[in-house]
N, C-alpha and C. Protein backbone atom coordinates (compact mmCIF):
# COMPACT_ATOMS: atom_id res chain seq x y z
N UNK A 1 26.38 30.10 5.01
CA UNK A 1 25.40 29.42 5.83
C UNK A 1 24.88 28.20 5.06
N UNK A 2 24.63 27.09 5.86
CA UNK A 2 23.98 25.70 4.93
C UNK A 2 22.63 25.62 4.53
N UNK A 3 22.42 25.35 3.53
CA UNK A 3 20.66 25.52 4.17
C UNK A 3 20.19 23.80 4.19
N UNK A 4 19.82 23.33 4.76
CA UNK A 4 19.64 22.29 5.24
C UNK A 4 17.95 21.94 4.53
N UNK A 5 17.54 22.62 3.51
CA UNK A 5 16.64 21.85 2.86
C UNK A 5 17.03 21.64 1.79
N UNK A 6 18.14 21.59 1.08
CA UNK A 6 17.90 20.70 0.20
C UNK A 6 18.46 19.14 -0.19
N UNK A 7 18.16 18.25 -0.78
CA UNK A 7 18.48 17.16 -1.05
C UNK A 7 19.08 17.24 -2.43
N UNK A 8 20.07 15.81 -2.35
CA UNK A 8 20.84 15.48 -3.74
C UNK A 8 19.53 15.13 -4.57
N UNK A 9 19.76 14.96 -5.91
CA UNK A 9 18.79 14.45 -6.68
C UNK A 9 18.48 12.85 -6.52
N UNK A 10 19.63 12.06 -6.00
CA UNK A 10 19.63 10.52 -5.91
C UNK A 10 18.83 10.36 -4.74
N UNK A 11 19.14 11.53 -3.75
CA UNK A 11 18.15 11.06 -2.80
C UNK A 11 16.33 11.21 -2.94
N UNK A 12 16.32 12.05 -4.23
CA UNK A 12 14.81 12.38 -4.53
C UNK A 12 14.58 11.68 -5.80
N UNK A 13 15.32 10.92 -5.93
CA UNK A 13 14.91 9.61 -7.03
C UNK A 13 14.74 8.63 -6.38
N UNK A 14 14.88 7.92 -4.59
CA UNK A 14 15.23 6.84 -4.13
C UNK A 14 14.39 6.93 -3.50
N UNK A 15 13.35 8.34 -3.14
CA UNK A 15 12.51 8.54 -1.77
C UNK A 15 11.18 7.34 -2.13
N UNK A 16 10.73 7.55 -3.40
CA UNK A 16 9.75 6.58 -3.77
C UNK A 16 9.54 5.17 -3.40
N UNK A 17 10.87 5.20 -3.80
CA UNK A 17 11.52 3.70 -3.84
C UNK A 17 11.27 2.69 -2.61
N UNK A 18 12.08 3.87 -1.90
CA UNK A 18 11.95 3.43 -0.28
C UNK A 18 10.59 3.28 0.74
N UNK A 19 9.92 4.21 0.19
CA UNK A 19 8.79 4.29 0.49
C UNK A 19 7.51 3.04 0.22
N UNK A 20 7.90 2.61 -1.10
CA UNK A 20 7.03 1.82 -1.64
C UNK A 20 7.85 0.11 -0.81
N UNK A 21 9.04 0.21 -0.68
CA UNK A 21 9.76 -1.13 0.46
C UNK A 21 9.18 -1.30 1.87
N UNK A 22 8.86 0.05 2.30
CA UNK A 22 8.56 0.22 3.84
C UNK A 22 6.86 -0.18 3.44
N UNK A 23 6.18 0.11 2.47
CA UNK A 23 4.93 -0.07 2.48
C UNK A 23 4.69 -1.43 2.42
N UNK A 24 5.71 -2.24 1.69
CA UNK A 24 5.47 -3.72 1.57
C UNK A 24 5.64 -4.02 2.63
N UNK A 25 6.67 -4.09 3.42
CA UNK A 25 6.80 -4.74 4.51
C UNK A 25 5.60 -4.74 5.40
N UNK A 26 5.05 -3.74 5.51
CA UNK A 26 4.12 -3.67 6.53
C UNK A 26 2.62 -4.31 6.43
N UNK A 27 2.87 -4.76 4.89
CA UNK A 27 1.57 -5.66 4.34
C UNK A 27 0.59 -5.30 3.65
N UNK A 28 -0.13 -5.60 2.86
CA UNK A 28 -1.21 -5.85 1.83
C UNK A 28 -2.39 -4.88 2.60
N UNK A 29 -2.77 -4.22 4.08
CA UNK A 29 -3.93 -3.55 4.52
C UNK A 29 -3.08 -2.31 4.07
N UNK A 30 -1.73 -2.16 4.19
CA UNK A 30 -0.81 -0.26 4.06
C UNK A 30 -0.91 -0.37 2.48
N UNK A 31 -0.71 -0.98 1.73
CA UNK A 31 -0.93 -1.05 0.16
C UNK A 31 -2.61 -0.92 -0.35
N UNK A 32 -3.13 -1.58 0.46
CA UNK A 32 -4.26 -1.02 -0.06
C UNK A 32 -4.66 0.29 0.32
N UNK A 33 -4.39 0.03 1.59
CA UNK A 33 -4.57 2.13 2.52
C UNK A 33 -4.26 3.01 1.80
N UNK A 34 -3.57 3.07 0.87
CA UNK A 34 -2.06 4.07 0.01
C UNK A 34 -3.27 4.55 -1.23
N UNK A 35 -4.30 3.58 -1.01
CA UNK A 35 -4.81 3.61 -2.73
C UNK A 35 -4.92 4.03 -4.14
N UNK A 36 -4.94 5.27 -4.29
CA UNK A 36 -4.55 5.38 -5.92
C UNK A 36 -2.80 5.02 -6.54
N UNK A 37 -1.62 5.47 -4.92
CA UNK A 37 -0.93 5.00 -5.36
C UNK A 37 0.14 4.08 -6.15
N UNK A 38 -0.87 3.07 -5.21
CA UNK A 38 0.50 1.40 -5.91
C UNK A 38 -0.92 0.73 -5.95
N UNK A 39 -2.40 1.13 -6.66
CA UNK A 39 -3.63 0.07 -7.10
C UNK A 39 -4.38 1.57 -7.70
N UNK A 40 -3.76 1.43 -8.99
CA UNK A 40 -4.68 2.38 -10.06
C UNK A 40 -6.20 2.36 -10.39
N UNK A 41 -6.95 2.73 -10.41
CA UNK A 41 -8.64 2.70 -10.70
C UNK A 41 -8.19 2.31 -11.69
N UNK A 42 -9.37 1.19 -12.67
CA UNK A 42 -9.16 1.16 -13.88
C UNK A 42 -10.08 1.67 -14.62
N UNK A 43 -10.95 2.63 -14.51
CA UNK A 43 -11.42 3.49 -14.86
C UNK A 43 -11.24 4.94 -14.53
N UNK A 44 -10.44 5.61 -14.13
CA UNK A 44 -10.62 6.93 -13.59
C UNK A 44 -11.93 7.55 -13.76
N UNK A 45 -11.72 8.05 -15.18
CA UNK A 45 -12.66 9.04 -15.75
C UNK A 45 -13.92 8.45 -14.91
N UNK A 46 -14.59 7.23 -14.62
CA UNK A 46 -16.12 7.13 -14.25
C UNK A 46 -15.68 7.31 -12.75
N UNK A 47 -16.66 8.52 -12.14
CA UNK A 47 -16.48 8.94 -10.83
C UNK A 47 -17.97 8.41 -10.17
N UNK A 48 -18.23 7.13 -10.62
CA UNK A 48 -19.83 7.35 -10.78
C UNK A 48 -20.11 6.31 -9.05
N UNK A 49 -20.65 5.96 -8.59
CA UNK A 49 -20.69 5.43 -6.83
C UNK A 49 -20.57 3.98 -7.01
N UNK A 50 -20.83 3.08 -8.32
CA UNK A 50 -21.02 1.67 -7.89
C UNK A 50 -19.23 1.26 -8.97
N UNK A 51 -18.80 2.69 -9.24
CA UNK A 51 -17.37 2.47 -10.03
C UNK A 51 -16.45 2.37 -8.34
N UNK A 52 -16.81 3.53 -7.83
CA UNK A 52 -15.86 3.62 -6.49
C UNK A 52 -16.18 2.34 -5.37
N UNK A 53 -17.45 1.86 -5.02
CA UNK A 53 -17.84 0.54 -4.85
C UNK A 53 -16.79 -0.90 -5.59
N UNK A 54 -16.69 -0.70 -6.71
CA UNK A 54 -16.44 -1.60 -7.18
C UNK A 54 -14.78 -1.72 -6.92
N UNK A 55 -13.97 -0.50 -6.71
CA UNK A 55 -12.54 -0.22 -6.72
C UNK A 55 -12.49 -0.76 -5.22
């Protein structure tokens, strides 16, 4: 029987990839939407309200 969940490894090295192409295309409001993803805090550690304000 197949089992139909799993993927090659190239395809779970490429999913990112692709993901982060489709996000560009769609423009600078889906990149920011995504947020910690592809626009890192540059503070993490301060969880403090005028740090998250400021991000």
């Amino acid at each position: 029987m197949s089992d139909v969940t799993f993927t090659r490894p190239e395809y779970d090295a490429a999913k990112n990839r692709w993901r982060l192409v489709r996000d560009v295309c769609k423009g600078s409001e889906t990149i920011k939407a995504a947020g910690d993803r592809y626009l890192p805090r540059p503070n993490a550690a301060d969880t403090s309200e005028d740090n998250t304000e400021r991000y």
